[in-house]
PDB file of N, CA and C in Angstrom:
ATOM      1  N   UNK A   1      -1.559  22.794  23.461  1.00  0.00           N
ATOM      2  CA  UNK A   1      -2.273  23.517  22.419  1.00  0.00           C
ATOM      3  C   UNK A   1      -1.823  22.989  21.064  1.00  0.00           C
ATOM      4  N   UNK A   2      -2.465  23.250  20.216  1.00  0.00           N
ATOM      5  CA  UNK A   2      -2.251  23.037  18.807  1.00  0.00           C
ATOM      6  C   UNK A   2      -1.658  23.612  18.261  1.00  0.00           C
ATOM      7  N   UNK A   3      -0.776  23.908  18.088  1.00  0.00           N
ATOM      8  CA  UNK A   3      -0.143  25.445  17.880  1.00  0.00           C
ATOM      9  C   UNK A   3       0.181  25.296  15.802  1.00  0.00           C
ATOM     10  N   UNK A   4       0.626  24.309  16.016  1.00  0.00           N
ATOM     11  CA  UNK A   4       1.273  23.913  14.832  1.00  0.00           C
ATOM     12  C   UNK A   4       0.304  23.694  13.389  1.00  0.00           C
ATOM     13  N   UNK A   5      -0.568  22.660  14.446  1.00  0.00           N
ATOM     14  CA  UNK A   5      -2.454  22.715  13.427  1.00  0.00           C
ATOM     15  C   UNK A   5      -2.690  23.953  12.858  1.00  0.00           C
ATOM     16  N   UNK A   6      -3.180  24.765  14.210  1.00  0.00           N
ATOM     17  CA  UNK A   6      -3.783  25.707  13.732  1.00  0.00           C
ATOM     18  C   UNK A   6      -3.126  27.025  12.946  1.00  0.00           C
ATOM     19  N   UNK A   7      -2.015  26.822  12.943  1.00  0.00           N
ATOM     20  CA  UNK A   7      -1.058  27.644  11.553  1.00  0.00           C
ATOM     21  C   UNK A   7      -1.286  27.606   9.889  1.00  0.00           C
ATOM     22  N   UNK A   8      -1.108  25.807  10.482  1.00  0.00           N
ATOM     23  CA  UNK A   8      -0.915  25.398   9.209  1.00  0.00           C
ATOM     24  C   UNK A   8      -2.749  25.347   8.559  1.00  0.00           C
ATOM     25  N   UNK A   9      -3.356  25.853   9.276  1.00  0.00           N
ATOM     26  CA  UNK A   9      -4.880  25.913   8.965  1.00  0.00           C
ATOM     27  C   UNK A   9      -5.128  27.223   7.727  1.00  0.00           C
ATOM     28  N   UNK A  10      -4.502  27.743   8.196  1.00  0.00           N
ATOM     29  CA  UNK A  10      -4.596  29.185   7.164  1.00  0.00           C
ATOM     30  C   UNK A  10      -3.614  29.203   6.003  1.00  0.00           C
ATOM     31  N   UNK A  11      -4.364  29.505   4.661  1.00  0.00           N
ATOM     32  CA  UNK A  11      -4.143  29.286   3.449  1.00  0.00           C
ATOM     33  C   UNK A  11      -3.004  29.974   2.891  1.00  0.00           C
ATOM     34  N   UNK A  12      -1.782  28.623   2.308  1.00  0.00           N
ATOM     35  CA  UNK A  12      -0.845  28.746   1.694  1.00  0.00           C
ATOM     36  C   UNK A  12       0.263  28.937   2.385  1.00  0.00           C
ATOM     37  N   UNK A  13      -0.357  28.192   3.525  1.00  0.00           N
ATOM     38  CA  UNK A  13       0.804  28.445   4.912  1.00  0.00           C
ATOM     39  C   UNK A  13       1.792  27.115   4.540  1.00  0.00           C
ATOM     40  N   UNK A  14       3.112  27.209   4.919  1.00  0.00           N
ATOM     41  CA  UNK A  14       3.773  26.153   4.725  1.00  0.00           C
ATOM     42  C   UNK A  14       4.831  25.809   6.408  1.00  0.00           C
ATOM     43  N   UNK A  15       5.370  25.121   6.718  1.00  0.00           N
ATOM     44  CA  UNK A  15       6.243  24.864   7.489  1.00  0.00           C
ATOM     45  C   UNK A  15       7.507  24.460   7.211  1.00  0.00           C
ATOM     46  N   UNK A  16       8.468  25.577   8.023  1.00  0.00           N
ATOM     47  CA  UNK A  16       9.989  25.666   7.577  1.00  0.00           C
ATOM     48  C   UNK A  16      10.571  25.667   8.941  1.00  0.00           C
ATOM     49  N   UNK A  17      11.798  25.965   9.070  1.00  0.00           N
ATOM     50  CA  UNK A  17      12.752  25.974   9.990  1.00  0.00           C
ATOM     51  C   UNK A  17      13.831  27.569   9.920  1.00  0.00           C
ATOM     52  N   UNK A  18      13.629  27.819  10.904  1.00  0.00           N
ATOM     53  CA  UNK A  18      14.314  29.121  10.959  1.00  0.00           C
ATOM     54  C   UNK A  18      15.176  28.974  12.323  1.00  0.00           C
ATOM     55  N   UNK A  19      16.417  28.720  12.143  1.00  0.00           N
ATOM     56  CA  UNK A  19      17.610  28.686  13.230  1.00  0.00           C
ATOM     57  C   UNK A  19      17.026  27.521  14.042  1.00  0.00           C
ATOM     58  N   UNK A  20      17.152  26.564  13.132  1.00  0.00           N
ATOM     59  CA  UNK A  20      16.649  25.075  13.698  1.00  0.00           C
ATOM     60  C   UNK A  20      15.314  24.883  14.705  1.00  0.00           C
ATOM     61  N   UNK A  21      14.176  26.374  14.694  1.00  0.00           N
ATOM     62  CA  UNK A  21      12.971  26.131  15.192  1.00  0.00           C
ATOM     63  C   UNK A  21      12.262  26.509  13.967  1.00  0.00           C
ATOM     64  N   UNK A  22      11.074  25.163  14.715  1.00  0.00           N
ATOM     65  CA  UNK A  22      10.149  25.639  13.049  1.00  0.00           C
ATOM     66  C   UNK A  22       9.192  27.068  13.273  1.00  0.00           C
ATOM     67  N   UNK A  23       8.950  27.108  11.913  1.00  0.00           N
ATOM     68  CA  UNK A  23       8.390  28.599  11.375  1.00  0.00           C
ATOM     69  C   UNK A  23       7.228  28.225  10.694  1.00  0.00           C
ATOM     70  N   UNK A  24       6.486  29.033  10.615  1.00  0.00           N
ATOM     71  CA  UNK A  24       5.436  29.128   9.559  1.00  0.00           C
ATOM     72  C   UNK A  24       5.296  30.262   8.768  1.00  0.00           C
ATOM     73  N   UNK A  25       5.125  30.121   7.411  1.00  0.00           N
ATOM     74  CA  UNK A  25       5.458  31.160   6.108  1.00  0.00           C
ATOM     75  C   UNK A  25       4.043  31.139   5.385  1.00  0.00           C
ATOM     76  N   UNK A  26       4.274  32.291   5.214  1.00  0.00           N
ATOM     77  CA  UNK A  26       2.959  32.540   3.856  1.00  0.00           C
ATOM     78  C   UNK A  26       3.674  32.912   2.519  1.00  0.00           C
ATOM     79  N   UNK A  27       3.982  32.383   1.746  1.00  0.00           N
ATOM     80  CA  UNK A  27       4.961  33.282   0.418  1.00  0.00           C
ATOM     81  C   UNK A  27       5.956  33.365   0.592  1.00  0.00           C
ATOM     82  N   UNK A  28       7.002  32.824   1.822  1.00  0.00           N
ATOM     83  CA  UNK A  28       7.763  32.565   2.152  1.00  0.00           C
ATOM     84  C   UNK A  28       8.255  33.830   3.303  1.00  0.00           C
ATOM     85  N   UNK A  29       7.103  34.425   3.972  1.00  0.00           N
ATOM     86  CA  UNK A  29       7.465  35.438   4.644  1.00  0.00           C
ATOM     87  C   UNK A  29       7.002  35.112   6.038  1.00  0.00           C
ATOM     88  N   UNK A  30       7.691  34.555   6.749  1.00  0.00           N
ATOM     89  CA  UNK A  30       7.170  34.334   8.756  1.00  0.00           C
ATOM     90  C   UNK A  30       5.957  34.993   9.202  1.00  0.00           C
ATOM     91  N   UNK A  31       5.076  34.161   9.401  1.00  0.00           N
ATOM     92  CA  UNK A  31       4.409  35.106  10.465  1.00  0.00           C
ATOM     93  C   UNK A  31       4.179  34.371  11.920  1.00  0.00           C
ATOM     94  N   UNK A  32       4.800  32.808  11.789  1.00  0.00           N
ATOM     95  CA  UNK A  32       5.161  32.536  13.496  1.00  0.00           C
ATOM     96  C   UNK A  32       5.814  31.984  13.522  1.00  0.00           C
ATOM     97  N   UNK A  33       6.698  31.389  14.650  1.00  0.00           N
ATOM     98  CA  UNK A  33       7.726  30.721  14.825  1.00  0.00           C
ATOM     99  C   UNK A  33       7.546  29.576  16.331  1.00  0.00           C
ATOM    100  N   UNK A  34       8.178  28.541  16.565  1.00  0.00           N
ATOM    101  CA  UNK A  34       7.883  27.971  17.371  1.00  0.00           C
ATOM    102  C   UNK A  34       9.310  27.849  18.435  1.00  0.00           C
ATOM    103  N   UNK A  35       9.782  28.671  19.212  1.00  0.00           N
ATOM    104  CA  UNK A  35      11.142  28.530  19.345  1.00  0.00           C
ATOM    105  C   UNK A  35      11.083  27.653  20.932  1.00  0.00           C
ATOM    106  N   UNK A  36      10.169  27.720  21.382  1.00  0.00           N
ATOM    107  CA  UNK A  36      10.141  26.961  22.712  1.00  0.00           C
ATOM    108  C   UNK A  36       8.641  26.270  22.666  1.00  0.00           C
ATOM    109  N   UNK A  37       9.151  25.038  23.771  1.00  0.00           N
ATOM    110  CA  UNK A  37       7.971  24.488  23.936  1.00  0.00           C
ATOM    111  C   UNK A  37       6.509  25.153  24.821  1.00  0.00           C
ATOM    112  N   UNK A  38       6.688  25.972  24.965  1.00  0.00           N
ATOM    113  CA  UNK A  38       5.493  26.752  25.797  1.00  0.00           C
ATOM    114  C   UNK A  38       5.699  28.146  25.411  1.00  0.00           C
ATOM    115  N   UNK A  39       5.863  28.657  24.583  1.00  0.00           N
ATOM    116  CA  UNK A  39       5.883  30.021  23.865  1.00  0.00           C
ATOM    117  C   UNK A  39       5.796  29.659  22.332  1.00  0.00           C
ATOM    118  N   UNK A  40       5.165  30.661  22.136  1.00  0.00           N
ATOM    119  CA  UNK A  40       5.167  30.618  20.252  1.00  0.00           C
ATOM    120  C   UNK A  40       5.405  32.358  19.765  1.00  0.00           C
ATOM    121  N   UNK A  41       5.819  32.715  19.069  1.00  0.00           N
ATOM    122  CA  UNK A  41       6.082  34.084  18.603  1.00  0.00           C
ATOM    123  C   UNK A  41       5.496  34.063  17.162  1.00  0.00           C
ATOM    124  N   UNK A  42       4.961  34.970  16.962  1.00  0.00           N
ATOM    125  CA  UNK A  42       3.794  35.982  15.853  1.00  0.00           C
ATOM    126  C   UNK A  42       4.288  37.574  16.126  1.00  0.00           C
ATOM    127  N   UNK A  43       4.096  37.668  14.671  1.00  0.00           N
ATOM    128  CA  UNK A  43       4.443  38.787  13.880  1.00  0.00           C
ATOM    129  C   UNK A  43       3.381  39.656  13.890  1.00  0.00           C
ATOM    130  N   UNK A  44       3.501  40.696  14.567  1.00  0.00           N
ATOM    131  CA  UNK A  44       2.088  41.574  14.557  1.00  0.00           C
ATOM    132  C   UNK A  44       2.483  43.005  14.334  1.00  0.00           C
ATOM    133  N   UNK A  45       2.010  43.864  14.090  1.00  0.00           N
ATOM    134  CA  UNK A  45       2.601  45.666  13.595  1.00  0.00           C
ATOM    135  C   UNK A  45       2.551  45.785  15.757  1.00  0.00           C
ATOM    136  N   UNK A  46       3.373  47.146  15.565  1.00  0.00           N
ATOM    137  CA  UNK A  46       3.651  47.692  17.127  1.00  0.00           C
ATOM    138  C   UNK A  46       2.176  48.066  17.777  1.00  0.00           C
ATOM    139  N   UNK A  47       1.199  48.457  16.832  1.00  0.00           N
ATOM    140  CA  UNK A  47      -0.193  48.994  17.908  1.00  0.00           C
ATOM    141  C   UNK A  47      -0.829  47.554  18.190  1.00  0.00           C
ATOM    142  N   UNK A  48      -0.670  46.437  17.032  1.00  0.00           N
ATOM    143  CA  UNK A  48      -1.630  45.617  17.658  1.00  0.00           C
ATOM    144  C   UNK A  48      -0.899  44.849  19.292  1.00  0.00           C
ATOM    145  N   UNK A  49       0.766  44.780  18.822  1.00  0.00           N
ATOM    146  CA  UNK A  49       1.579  44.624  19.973  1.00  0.00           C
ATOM    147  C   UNK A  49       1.003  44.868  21.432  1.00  0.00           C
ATOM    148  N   UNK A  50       1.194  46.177  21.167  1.00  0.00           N
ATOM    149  CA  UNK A  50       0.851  47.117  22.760  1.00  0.00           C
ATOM    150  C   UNK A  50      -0.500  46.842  23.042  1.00  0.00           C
ATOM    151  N   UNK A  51      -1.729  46.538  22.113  1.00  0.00           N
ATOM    152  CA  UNK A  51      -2.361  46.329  22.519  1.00  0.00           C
ATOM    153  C   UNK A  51      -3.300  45.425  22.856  1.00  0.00           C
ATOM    154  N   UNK A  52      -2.613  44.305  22.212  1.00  0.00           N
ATOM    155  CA  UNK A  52      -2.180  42.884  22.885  1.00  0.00           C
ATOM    156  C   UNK A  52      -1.691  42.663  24.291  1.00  0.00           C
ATOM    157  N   UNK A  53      -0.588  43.112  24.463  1.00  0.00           N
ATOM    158  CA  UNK A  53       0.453  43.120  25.269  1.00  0.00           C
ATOM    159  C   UNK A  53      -0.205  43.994  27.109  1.00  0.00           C
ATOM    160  N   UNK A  54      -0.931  45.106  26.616  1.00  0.00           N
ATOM    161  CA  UNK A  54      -1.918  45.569  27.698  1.00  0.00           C
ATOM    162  C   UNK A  54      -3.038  45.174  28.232  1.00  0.00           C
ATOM    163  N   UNK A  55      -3.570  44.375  27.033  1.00  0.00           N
ATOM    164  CA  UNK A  55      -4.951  43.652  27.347  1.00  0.00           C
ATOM    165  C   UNK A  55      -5.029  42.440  28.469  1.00  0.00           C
ATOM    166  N   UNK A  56      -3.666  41.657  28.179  1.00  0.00           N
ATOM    167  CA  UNK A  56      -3.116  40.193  28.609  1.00  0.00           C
ATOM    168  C   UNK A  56      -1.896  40.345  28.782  1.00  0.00           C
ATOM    169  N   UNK A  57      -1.664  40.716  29.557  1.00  0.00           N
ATOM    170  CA  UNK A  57       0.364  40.949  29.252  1.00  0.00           C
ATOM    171  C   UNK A  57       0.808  39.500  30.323  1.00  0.00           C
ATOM    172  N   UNK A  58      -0.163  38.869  31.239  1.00  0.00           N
ATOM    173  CA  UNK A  58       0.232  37.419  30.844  1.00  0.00           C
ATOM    174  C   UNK A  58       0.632  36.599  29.557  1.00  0.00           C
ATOM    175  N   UNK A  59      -0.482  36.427  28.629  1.00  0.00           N
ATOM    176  CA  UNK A  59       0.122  36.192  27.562  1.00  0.00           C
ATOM    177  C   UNK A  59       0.618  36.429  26.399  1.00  0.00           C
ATOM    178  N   UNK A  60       0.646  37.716  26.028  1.00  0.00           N
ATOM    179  CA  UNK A  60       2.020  38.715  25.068  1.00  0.00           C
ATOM    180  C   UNK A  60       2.887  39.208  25.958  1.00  0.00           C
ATOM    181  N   UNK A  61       3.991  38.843  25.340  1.00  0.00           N
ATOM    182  CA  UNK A  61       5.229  40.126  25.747  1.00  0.00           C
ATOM    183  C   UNK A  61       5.530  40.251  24.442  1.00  0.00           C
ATOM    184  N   UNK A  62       6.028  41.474  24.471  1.00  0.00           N
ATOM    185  CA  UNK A  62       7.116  42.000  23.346  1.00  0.00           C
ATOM    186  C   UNK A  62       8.362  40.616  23.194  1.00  0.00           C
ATOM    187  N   UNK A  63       9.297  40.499  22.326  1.00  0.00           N
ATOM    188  CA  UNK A  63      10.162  39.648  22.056  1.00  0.00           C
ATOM    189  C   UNK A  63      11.350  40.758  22.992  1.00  0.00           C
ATOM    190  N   UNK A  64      12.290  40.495  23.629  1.00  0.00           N
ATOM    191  CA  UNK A  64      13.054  41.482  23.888  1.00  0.00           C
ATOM    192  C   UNK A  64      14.226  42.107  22.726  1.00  0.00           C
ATOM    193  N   UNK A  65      14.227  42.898  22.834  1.00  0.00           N
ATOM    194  CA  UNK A  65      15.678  43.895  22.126  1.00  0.00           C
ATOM    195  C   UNK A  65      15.189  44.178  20.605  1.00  0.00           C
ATOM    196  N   UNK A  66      15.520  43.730  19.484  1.00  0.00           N
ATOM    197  CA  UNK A  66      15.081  44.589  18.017  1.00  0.00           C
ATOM    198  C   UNK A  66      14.035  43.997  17.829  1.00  0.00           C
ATOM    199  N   UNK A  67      13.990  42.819  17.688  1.00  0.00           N
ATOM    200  CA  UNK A  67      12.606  42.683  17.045  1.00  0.00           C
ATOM    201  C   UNK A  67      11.509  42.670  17.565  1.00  0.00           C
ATOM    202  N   UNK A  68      11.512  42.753  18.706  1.00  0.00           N
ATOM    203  CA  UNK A  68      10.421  43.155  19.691  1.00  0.00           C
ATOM    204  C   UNK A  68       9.627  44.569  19.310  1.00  0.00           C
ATOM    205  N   UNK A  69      10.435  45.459  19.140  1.00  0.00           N
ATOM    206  CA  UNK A  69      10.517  46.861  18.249  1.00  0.00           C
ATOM    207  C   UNK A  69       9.754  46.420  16.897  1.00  0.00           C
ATOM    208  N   UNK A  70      10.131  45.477  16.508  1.00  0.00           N
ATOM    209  CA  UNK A  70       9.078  45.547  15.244  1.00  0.00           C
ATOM    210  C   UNK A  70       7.788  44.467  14.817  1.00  0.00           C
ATOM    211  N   UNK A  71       7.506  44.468  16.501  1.00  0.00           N
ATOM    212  CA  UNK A  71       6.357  43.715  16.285  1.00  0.00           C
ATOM    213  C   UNK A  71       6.241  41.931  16.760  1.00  0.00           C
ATOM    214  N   UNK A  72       7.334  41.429  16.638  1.00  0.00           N
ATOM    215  CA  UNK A  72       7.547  40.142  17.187  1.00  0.00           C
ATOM    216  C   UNK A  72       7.253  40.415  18.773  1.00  0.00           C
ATOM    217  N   UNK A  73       6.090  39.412  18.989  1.00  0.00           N
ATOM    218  CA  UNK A  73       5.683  39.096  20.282  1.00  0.00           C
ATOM    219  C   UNK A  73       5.901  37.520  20.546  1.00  0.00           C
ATOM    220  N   UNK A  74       5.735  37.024  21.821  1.00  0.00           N
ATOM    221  CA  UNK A  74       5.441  36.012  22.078  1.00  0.00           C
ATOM    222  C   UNK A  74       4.299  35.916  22.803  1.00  0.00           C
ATOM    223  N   UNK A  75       3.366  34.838  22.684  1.00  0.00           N
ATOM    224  CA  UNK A  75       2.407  34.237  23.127  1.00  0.00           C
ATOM    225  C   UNK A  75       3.176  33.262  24.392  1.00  0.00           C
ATOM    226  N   UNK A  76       2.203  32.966  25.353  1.00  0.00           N
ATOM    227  CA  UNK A  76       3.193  32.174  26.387  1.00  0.00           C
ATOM    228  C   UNK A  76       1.456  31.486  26.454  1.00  0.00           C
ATOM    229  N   UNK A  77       1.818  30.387  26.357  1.00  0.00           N
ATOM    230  CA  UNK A  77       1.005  29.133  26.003  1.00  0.00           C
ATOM    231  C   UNK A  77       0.240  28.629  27.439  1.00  0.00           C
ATOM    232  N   UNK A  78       1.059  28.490  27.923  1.00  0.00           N
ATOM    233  CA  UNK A  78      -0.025  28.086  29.413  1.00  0.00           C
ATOM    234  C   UNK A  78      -0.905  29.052  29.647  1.00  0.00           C
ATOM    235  N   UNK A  79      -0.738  30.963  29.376  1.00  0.00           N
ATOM    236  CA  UNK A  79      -1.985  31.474  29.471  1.00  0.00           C
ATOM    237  C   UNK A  79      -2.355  31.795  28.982  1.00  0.00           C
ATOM    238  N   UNK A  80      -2.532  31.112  27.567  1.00  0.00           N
ATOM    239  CA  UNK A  80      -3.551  31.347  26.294  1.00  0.00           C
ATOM    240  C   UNK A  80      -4.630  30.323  25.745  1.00  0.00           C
ATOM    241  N   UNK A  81      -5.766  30.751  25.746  1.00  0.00           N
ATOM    242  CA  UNK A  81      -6.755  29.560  25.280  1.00  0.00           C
ATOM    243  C   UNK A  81      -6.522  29.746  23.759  1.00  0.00           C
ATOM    244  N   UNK A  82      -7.358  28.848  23.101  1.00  0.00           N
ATOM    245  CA  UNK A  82      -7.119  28.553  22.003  1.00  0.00           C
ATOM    246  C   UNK A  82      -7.906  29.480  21.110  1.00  0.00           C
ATOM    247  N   UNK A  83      -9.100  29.936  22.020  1.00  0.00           N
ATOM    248  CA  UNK A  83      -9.578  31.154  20.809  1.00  0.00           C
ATOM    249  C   UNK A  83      -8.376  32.417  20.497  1.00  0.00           C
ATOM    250  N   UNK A  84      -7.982  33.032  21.778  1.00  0.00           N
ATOM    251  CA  UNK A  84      -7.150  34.098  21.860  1.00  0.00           C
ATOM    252  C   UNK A  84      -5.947  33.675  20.818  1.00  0.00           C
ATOM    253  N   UNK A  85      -5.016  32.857  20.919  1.00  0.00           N
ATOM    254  CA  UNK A  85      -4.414  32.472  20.141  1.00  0.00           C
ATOM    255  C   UNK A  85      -4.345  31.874  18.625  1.00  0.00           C
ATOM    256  N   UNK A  86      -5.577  31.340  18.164  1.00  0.00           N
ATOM    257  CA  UNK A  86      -5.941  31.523  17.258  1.00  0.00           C
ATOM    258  C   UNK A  86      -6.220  33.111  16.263  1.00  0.00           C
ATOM    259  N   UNK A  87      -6.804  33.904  17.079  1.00  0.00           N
ATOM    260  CA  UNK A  87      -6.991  34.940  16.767  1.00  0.00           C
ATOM    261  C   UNK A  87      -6.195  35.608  16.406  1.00  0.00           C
ATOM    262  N   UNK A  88      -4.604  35.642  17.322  1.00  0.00           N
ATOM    263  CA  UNK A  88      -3.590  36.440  17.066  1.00  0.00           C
ATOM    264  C   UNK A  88      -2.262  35.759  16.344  1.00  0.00           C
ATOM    265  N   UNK A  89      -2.823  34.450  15.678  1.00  0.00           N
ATOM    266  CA  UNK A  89      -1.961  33.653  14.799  1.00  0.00           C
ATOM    267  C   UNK A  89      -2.636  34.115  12.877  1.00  0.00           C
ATOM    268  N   UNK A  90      -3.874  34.048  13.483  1.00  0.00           N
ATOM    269  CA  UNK A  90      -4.829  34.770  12.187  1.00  0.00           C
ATOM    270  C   UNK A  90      -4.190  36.191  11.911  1.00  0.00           C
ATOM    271  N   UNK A  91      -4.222  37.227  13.109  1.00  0.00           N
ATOM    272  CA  UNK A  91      -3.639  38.821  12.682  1.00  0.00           C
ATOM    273  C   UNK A  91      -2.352  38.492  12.111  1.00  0.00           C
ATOM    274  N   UNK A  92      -1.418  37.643  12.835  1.00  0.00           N
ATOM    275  CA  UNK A  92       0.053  38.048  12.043  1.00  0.00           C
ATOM    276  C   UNK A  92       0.333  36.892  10.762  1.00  0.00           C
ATOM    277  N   UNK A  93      -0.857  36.140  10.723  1.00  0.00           N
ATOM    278  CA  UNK A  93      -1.354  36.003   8.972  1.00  0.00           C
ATOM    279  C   UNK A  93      -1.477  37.210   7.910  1.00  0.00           C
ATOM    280  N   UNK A  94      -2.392  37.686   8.560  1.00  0.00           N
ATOM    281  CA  UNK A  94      -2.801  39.024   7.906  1.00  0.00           C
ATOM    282  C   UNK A  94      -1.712  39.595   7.466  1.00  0.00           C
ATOM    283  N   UNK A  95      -0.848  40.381   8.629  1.00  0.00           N
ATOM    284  CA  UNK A  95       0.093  40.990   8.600  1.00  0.00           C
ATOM    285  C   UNK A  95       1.068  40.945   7.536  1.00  0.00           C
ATOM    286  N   UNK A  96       1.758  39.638   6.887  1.00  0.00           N
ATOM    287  CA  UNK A  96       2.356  39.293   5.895  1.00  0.00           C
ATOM    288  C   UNK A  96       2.121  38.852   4.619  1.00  0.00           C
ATOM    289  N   UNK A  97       0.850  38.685   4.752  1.00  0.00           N
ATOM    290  CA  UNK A  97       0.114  37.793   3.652  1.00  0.00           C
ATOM    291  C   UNK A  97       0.243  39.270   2.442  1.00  0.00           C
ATOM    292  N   UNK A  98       0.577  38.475   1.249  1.00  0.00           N
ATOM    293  CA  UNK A  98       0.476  39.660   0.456  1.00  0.00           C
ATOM    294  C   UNK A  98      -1.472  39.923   0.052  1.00  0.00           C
ATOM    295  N   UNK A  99      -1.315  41.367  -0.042  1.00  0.00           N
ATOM    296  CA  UNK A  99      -2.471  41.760  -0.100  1.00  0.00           C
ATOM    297  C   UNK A  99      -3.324  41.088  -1.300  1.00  0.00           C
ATOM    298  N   UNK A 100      -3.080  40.407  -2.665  1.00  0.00           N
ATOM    299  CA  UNK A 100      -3.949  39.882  -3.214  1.00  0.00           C
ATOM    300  C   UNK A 100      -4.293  38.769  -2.737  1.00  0.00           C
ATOM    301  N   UNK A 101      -3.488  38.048  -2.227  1.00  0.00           N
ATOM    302  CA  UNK A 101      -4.257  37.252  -1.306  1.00  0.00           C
ATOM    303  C   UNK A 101      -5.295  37.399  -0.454  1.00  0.00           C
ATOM    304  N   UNK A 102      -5.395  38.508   0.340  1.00  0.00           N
ATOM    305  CA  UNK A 102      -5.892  38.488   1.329  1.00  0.00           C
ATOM    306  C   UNK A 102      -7.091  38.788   0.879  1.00  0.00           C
ATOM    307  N   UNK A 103      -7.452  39.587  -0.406  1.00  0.00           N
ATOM    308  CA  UNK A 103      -8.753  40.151  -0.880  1.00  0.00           C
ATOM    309  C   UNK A 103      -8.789  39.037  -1.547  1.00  0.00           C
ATOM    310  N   UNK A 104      -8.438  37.688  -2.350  1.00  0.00           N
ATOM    311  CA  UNK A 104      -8.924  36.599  -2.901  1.00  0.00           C
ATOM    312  C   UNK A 104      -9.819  35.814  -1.957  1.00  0.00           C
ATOM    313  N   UNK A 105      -9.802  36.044  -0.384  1.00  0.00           N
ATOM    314  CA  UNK A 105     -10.170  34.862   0.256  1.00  0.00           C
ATOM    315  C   UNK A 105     -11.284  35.941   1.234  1.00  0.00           C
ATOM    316  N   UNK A 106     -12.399  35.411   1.505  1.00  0.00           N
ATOM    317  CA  UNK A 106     -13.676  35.790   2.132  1.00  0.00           C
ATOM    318  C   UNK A 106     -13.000  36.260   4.049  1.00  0.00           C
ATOM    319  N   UNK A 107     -13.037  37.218   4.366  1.00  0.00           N
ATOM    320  CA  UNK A 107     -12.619  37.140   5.706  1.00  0.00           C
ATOM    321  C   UNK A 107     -13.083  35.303   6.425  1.00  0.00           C
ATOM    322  N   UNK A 108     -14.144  35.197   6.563  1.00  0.00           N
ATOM    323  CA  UNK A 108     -14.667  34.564   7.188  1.00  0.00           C
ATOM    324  C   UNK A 108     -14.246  32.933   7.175  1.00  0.00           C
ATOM    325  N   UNK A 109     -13.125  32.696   6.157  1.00  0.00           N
ATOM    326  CA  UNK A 109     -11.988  32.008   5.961  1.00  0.00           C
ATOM    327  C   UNK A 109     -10.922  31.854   6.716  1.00  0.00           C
ATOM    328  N   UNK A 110     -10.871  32.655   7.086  1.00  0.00           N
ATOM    329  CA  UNK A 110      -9.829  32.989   8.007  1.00  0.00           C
ATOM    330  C   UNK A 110      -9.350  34.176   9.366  1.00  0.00           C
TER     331      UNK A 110
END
């Protein structure tokens, strides 16, 4: 998958390193991380979590122990197509993006 492309697709995204795996930032605030080669983790609030996580719980799990609690999921890549994952790389865009941003740019942007 593209994982990395399609991050860096959404506006004002940059690529960093967080505990020597790369990250992706909006304003300098995570909303994914790349810590393994077949998992990617996104930042999502706890309802979209669970209900992520119920829909496909092949491909979300919760992150285990705290930050799992606040929303860090992982995506597990072998059973995610690229729309689904796109989609939920877009929400935990959302999620961090500061809000004038988010009303500067047309949904349909992103």
């Amino acid at each position: 998958m593209r994982a990395r492309e399609l991050a860096l697709d959404l506006p004002e995204t940059v690529e960093q390193s967080h505990f020597g795996k790369a990250d992706f930032r909006v304003r300098n605030r995570i909303f994914v991380s790349l810590p393994e080669a077949d998992r990617v983790v996104v930042k999502l609030d706890r309802d979209q979590q669970e209900m992520m996580a119920a829909a496909e719980p092949s491909v979300f799990r919760p992150v285990t122990g705290g930050w799992g609690q606040k929303g860090w999921t992982s995506i597990m890549l072998e059973a995610c197509d690229e729309q689904t994952f796109r989609s939920a790389v877009r929400t935990a865009w959302r999620n961090v993006a500061p809000p004038a941003l988010r009303k500067r740019l047309d949904a349909s942007q992103i």
